[in-house]
PDB file of N, CA and C in Angstrom:
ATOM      1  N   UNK A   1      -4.741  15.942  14.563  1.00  0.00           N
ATOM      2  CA  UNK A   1      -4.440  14.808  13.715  1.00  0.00           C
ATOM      3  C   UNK A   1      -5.082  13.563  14.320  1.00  0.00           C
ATOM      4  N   UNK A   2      -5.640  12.912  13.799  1.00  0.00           N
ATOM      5  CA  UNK A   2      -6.340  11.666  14.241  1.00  0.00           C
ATOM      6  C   UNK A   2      -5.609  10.779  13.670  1.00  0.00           C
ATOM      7  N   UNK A   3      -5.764   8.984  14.427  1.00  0.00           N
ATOM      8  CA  UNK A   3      -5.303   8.192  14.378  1.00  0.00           C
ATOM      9  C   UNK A   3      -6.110   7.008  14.439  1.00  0.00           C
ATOM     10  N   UNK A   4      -5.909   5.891  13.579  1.00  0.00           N
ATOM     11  CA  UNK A   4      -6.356   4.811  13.482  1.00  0.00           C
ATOM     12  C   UNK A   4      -5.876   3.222  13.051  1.00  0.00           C
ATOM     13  N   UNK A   5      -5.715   2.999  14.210  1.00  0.00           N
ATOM     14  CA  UNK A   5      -5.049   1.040  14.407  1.00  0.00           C
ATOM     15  C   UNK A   5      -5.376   0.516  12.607  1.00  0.00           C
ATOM     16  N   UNK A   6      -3.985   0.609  12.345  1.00  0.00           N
ATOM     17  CA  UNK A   6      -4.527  -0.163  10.872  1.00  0.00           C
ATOM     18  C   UNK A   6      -3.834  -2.111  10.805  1.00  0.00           C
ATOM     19  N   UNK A   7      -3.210  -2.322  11.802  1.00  0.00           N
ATOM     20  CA  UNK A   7      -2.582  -3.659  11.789  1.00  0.00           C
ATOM     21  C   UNK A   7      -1.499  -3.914  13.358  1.00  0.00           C
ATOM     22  N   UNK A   8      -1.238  -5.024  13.183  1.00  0.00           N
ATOM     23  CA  UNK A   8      -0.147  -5.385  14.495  1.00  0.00           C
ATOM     24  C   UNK A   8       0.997  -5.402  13.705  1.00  0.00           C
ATOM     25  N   UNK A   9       1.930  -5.125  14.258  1.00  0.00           N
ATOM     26  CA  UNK A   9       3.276  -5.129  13.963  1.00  0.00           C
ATOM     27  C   UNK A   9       3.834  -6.661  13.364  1.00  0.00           C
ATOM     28  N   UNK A  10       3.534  -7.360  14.769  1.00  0.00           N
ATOM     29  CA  UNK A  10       3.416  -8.809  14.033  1.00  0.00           C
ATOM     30  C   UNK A  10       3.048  -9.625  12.513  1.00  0.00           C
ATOM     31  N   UNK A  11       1.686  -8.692  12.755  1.00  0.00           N
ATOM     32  CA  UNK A  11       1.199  -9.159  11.156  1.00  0.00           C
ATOM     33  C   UNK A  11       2.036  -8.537   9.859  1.00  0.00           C
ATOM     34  N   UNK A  12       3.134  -7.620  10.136  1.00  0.00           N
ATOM     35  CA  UNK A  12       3.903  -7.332   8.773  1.00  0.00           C
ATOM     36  C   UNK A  12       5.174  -8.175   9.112  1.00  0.00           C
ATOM     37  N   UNK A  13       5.322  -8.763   8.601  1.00  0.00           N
ATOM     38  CA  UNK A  13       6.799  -9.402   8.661  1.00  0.00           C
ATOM     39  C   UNK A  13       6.746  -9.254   7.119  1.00  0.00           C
ATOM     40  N   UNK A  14       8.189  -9.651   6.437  1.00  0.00           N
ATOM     41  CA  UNK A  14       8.974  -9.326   5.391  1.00  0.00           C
ATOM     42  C   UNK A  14       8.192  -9.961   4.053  1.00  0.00           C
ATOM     43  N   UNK A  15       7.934  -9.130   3.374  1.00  0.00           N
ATOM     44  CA  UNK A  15       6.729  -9.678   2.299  1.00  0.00           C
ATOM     45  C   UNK A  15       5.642  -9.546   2.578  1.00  0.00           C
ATOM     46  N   UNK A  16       5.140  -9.257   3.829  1.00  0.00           N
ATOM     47  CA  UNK A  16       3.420  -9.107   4.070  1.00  0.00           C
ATOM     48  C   UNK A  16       2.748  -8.225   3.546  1.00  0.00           C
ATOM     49  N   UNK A  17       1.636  -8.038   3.383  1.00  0.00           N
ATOM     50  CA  UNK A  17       0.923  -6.919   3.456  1.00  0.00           C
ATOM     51  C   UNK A  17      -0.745  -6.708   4.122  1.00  0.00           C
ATOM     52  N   UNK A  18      -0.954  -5.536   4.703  1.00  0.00           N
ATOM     53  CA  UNK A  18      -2.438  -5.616   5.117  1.00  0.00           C
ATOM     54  C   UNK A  18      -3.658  -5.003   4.706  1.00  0.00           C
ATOM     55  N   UNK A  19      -4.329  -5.085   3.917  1.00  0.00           N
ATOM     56  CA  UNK A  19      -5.267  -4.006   3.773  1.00  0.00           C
ATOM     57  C   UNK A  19      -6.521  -3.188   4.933  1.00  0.00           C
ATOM     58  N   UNK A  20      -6.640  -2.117   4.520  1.00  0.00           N
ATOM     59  CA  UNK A  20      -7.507  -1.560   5.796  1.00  0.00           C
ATOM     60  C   UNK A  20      -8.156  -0.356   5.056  1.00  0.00           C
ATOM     61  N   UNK A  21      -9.827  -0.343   5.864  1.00  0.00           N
ATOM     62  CA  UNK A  21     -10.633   0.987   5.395  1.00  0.00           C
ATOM     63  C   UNK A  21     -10.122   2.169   5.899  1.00  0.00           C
ATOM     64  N   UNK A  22     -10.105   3.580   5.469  1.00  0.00           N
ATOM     65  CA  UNK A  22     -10.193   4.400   6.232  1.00  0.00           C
ATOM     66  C   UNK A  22     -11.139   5.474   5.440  1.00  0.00           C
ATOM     67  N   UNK A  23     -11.325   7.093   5.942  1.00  0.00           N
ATOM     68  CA  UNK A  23     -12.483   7.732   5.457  1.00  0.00           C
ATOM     69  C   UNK A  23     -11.135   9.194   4.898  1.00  0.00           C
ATOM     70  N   UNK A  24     -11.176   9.434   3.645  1.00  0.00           N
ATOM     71  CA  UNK A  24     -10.556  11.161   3.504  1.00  0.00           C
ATOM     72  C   UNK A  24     -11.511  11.503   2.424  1.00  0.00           C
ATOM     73  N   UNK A  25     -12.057  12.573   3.092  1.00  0.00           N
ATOM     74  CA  UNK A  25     -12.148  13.779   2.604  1.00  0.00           C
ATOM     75  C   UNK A  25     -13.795  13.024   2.944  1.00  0.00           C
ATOM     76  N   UNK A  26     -13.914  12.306   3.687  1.00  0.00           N
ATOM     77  CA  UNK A  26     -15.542  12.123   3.879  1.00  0.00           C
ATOM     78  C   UNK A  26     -15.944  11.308   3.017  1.00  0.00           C
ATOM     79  N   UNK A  27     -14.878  10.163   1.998  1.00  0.00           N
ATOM     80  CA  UNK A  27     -15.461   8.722   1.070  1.00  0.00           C
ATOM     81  C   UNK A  27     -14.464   7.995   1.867  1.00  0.00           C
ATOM     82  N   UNK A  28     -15.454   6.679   1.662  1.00  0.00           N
ATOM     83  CA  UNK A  28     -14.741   5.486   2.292  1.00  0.00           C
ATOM     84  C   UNK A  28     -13.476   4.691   0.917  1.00  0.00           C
ATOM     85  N   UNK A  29     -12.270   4.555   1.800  1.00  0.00           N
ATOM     86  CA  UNK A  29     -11.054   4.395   1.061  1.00  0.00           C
ATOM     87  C   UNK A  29     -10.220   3.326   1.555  1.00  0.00           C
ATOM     88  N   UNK A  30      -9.540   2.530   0.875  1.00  0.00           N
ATOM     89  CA  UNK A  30      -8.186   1.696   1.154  1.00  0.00           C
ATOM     90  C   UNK A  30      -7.281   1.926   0.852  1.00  0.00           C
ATOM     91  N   UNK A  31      -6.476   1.158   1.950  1.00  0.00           N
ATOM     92  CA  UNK A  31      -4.830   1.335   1.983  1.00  0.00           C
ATOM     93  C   UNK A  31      -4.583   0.248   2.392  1.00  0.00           C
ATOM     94  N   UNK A  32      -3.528   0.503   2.090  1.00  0.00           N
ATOM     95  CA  UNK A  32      -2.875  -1.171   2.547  1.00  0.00           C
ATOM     96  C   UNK A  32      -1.129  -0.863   2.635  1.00  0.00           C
ATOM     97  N   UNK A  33      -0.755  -1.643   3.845  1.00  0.00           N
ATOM     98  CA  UNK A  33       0.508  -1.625   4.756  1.00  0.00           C
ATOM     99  C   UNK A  33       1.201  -2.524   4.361  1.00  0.00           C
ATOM    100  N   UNK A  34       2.144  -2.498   4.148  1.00  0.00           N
ATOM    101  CA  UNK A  34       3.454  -3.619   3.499  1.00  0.00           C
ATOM    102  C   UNK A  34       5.006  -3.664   4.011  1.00  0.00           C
ATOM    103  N   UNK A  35       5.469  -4.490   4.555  1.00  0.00           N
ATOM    104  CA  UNK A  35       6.776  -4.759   4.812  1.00  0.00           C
ATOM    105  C   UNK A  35       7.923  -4.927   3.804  1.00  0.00           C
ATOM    106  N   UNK A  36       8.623  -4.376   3.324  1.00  0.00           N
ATOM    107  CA  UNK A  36       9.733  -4.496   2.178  1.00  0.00           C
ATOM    108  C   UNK A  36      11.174  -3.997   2.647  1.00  0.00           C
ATOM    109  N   UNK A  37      12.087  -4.966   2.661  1.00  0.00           N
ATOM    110  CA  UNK A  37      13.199  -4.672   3.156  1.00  0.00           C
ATOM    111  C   UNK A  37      13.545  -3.927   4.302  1.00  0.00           C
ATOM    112  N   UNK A  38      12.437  -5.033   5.138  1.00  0.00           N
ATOM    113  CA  UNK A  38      12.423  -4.305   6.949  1.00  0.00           C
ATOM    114  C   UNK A  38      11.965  -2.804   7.189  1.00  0.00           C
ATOM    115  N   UNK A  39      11.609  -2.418   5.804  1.00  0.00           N
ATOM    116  CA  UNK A  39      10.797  -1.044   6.686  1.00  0.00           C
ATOM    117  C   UNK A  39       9.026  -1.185   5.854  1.00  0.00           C
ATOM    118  N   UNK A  40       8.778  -0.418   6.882  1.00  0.00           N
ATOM    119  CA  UNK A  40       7.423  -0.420   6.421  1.00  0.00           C
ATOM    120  C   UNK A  40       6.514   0.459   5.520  1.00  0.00           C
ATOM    121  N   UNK A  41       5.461   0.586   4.342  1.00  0.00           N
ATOM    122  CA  UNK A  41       5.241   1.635   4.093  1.00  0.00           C
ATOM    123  C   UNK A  41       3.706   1.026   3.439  1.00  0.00           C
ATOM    124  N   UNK A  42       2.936   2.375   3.357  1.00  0.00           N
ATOM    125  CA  UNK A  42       1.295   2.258   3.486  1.00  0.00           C
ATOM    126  C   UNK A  42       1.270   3.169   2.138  1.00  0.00           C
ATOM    127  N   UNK A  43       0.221   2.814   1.442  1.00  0.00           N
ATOM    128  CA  UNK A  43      -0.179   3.737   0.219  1.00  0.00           C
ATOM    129  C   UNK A  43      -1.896   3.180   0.042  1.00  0.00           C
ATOM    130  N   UNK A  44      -1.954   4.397  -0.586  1.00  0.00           N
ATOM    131  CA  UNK A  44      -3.746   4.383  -0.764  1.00  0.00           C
ATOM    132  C   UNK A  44      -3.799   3.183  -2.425  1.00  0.00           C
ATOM    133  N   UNK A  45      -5.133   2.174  -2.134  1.00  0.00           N
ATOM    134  CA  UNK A  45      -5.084   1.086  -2.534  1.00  0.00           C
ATOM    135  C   UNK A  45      -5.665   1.167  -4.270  1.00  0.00           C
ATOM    136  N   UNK A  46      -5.007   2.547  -4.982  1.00  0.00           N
ATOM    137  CA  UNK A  46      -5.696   2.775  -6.031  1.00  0.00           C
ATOM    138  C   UNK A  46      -4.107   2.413  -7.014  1.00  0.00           C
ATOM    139  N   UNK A  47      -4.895   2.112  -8.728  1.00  0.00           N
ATOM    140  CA  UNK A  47      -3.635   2.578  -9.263  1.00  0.00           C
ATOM    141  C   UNK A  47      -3.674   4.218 -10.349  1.00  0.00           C
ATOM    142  N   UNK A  48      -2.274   4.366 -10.402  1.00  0.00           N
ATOM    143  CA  UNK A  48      -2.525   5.429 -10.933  1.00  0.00           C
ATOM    144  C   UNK A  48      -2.800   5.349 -12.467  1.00  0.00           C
ATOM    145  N   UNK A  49      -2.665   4.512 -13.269  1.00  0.00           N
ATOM    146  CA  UNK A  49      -3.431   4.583 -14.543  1.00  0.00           C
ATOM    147  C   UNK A  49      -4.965   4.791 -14.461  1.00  0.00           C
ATOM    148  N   UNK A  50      -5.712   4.000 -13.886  1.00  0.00           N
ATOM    149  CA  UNK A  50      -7.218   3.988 -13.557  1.00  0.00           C
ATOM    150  C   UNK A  50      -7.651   3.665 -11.897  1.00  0.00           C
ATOM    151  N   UNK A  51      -8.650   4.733 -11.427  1.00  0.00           N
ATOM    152  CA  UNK A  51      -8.869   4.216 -10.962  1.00  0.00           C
ATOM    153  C   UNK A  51      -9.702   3.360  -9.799  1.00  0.00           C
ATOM    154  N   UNK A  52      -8.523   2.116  -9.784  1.00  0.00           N
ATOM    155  CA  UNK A  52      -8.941   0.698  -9.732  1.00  0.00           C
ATOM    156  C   UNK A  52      -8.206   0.087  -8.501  1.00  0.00           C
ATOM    157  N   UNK A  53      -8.558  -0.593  -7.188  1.00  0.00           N
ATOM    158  CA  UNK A  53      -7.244  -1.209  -7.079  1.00  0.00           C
ATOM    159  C   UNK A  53      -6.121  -1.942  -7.345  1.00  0.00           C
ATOM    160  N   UNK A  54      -5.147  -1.998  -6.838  1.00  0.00           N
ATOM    161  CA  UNK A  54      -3.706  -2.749  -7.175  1.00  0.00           C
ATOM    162  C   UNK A  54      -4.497  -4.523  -7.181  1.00  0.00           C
ATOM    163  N   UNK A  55      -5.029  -4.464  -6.488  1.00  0.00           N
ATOM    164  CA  UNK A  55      -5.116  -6.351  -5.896  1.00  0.00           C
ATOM    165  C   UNK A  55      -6.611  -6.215  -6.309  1.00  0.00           C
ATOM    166  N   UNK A  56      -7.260  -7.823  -7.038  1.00  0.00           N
ATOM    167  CA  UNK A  56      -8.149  -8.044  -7.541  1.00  0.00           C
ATOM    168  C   UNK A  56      -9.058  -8.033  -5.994  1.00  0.00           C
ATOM    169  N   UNK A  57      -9.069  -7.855  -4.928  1.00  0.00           N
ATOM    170  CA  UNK A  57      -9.482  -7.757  -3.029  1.00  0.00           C
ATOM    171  C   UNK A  57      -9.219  -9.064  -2.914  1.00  0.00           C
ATOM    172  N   UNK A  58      -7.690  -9.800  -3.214  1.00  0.00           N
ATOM    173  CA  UNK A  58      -7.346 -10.823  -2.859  1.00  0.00           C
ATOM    174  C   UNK A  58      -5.905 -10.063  -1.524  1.00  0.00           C
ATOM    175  N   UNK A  59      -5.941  -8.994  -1.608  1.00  0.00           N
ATOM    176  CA  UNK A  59      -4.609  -8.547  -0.921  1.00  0.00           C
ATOM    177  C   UNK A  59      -3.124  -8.896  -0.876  1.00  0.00           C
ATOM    178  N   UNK A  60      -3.229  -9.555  -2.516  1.00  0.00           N
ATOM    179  CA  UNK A  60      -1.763  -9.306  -2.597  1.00  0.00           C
ATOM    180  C   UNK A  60      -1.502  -8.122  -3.602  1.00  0.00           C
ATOM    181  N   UNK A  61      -0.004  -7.770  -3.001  1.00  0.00           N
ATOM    182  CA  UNK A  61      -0.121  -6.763  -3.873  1.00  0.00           C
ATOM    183  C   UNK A  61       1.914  -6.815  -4.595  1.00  0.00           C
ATOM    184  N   UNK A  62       2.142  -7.858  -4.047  1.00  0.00           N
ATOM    185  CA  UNK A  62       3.888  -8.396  -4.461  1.00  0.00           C
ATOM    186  C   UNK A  62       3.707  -9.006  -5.443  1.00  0.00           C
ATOM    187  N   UNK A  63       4.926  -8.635  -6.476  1.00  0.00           N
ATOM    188  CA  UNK A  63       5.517  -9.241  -7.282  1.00  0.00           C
ATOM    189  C   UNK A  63       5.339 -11.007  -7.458  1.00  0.00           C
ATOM    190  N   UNK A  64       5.479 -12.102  -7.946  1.00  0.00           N
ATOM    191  CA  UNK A  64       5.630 -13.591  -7.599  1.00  0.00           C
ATOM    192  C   UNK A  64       6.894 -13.418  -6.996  1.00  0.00           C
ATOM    193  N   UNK A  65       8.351 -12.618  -7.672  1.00  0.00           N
ATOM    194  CA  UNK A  65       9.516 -12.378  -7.090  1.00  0.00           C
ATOM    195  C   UNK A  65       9.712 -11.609  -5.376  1.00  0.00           C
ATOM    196  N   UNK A  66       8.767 -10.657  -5.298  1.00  0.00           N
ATOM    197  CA  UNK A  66       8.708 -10.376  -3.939  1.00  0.00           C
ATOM    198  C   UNK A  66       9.462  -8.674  -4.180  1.00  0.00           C
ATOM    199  N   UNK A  67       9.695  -8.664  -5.641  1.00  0.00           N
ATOM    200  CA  UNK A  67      10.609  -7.235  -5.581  1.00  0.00           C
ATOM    201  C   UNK A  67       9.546  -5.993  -5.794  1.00  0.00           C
ATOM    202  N   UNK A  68       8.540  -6.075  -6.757  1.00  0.00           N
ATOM    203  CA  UNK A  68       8.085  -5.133  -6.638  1.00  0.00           C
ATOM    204  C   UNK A  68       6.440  -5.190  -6.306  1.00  0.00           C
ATOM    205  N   UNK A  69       5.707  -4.007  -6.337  1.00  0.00           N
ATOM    206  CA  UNK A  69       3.878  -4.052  -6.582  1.00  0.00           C
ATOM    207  C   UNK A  69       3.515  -3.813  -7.691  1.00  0.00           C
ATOM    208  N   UNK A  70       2.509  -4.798  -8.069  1.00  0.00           N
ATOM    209  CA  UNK A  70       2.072  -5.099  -9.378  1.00  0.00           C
ATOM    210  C   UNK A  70       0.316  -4.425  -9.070  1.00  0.00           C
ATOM    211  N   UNK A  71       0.143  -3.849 -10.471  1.00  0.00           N
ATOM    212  CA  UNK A  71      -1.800  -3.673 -10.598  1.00  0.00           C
ATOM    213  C   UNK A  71      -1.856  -4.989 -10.956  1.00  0.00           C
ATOM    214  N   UNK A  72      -2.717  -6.065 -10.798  1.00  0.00           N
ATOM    215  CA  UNK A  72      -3.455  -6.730 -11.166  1.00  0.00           C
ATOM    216  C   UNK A  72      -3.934  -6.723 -12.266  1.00  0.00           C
ATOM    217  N   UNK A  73      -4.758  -5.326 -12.593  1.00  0.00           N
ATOM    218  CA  UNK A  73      -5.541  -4.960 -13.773  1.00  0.00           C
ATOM    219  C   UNK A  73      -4.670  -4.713 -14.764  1.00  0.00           C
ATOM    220  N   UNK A  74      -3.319  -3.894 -14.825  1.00  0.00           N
ATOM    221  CA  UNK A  74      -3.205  -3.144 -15.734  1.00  0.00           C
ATOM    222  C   UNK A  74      -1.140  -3.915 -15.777  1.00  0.00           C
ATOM    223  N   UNK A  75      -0.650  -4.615 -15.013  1.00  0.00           N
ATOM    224  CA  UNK A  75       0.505  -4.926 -14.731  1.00  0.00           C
ATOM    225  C   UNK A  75       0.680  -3.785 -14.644  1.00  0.00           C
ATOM    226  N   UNK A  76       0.537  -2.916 -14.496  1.00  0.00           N
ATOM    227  CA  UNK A  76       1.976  -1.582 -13.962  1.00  0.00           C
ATOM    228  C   UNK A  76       2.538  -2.266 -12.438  1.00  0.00           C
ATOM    229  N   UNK A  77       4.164  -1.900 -12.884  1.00  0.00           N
ATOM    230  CA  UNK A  77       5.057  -1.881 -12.106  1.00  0.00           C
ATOM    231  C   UNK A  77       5.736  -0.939 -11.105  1.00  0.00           C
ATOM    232  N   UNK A  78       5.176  -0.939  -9.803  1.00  0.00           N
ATOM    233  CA  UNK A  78       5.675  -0.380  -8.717  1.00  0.00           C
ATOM    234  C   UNK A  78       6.806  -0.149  -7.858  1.00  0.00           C
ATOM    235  N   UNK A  79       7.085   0.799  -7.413  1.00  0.00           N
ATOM    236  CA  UNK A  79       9.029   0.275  -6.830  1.00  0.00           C
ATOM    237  C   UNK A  79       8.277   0.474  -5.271  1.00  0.00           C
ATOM    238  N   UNK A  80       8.371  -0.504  -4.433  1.00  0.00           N
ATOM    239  CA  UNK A  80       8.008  -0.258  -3.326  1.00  0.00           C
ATOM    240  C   UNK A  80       8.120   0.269  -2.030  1.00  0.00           C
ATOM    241  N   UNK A  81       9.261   0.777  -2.316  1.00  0.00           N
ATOM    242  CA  UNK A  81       9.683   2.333  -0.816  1.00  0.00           C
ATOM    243  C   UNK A  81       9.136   3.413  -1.514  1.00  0.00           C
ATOM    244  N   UNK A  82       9.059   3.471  -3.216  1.00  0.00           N
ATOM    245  CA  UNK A  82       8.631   4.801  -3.395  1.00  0.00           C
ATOM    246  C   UNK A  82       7.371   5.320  -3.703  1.00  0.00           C
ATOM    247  N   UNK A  83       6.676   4.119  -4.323  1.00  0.00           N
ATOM    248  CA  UNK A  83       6.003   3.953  -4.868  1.00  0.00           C
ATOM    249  C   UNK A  83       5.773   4.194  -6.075  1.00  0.00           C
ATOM    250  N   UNK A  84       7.046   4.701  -6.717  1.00  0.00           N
ATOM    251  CA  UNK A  84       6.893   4.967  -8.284  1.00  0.00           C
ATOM    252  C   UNK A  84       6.416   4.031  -8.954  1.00  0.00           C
ATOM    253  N   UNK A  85       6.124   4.454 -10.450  1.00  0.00           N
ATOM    254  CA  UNK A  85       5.580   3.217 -10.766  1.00  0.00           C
ATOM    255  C   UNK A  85       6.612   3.108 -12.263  1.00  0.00           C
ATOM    256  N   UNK A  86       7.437   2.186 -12.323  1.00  0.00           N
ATOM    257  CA  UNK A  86       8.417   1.859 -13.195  1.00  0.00           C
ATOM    258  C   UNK A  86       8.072   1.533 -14.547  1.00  0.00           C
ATOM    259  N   UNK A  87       6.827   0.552 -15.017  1.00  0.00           N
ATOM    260  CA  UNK A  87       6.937   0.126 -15.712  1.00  0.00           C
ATOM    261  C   UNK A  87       4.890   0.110 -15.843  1.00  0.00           C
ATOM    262  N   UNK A  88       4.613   0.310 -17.351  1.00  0.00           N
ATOM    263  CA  UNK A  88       3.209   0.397 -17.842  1.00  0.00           C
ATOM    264  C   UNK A  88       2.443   1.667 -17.890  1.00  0.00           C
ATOM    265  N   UNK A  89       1.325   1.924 -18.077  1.00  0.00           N
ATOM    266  CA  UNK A  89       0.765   2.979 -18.569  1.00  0.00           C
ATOM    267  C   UNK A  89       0.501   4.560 -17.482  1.00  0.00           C
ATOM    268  N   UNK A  90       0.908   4.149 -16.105  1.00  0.00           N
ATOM    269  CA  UNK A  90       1.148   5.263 -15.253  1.00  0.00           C
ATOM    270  C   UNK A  90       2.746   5.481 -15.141  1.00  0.00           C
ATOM    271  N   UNK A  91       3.832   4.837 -15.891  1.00  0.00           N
ATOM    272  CA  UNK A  91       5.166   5.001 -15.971  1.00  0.00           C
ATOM    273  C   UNK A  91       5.111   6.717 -15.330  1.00  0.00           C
ATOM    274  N   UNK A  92       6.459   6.575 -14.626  1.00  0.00           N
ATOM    275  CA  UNK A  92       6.812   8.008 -13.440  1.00  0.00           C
ATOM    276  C   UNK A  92       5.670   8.210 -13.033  1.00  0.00           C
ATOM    277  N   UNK A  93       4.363   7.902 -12.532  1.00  0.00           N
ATOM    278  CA  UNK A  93       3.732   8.401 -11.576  1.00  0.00           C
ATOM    279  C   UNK A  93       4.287   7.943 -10.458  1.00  0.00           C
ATOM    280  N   UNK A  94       3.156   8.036  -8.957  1.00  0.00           N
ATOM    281  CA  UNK A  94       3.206   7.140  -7.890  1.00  0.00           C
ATOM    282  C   UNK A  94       2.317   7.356  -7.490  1.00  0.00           C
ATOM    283  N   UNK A  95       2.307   5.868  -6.464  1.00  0.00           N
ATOM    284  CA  UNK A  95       0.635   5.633  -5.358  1.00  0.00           C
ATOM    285  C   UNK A  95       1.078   6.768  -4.554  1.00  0.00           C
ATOM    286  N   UNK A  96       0.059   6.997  -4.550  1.00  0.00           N
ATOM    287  CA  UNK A  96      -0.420   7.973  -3.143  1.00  0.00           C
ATOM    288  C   UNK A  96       0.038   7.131  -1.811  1.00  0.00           C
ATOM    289  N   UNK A  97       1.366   8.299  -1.073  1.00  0.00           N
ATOM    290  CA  UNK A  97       1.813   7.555   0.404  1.00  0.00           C
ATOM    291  C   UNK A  97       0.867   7.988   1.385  1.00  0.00           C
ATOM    292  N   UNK A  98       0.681   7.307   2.186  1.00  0.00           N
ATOM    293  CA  UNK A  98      -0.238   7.358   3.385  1.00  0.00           C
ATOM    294  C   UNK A  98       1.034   7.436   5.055  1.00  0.00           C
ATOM    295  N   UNK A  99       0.370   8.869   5.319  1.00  0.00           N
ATOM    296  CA  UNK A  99       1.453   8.566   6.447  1.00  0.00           C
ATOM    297  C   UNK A  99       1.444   7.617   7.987  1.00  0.00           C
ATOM    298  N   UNK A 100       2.116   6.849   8.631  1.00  0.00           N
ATOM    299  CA  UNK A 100       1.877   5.782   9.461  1.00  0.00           C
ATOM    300  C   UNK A 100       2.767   5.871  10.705  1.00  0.00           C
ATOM    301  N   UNK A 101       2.786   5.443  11.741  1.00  0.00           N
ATOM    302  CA  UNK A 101       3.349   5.669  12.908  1.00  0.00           C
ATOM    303  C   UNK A 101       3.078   4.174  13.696  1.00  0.00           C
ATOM    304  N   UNK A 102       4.773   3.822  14.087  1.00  0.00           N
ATOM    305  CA  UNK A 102       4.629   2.303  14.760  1.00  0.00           C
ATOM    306  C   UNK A 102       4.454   2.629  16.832  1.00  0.00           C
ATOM    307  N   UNK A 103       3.529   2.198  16.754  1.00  0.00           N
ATOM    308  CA  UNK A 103       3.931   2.391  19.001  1.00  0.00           C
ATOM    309  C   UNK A 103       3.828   1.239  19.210  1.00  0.00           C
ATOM    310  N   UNK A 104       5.019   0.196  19.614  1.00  0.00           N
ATOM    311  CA  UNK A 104       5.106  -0.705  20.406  1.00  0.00           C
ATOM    312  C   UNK A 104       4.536  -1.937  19.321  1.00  0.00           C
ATOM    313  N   UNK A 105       3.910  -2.486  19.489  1.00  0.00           N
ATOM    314  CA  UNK A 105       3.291  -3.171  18.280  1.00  0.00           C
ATOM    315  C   UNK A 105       2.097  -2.911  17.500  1.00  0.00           C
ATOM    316  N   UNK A 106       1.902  -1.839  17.733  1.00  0.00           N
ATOM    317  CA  UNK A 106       0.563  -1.577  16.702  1.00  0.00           C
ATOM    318  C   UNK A 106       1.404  -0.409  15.377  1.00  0.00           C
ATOM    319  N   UNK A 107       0.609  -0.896  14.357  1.00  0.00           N
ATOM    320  CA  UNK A 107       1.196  -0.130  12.792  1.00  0.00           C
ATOM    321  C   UNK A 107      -0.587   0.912  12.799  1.00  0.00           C
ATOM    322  N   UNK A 108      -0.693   2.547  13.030  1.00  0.00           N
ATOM    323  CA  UNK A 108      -1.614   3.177  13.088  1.00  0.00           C
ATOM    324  C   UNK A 108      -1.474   4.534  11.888  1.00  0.00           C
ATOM    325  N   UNK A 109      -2.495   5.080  11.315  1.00  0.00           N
ATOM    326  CA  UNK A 109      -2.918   5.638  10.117  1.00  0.00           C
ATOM    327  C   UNK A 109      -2.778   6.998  10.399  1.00  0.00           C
ATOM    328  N   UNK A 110      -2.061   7.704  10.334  1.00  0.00           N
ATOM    329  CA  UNK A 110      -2.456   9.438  10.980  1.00  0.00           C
ATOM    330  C   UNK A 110      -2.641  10.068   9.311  1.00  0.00           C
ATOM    331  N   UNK A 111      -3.630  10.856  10.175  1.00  0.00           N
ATOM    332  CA  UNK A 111      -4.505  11.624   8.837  1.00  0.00           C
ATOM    333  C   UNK A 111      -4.853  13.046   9.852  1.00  0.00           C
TER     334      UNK A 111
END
């Protein structure tokens, strides 16, 4: 299993989020790391209606309220521990979770 530094611990505090490259299946891909109700969770930076990313590569990817993740493109509505998507044209799908591991202060990508 390989591993790769995707952010500092620091840099997620409550509402944050980070985006970062990584490579599966041999194409270059994003994800992006987010803090929501003190825990943390990473999903691959596509949505599931089209796809497109969540964030126009401005890297937000919160609500104005802070409750859920919004597409940009398409408003679909995200629940953000699960990543379901509540509301718009991928209704009951979800983002793809990316699995992550905290050591000390670094937030890292295992694939």
């Amino acid at each position: 299993m390989s591993r790769q530094k995707i952010a500092s611990l620091s840099d997620l505090t409550e509402g944050k989020t980070v985006k970062f490259q990584f490579t599966h299946k041999g194409k270059p891909t994003e994800g992006f790391v987010a803090c929501f109700k003190g825990k943390l969770v990473a999903y691959e930076n596509r949505c599931r209606h089209l796809p497109l990313s969540l964030d126009y590569d401005d890297g937000r990817f919160f609500s104005r309220d802070g409750k859920t993740f919004v597409c940009q493109t398409h408003n679909a509505i995200y629940e953000p521990l699960t990543g379901l998507c509540l509301r718009g044209p991928c209704e009951g799908e979800s983002l793809k979770p990316l699995k992550i591991e905290i050591t000390e202060d670094e937030v890292w990508l295992l694939e």
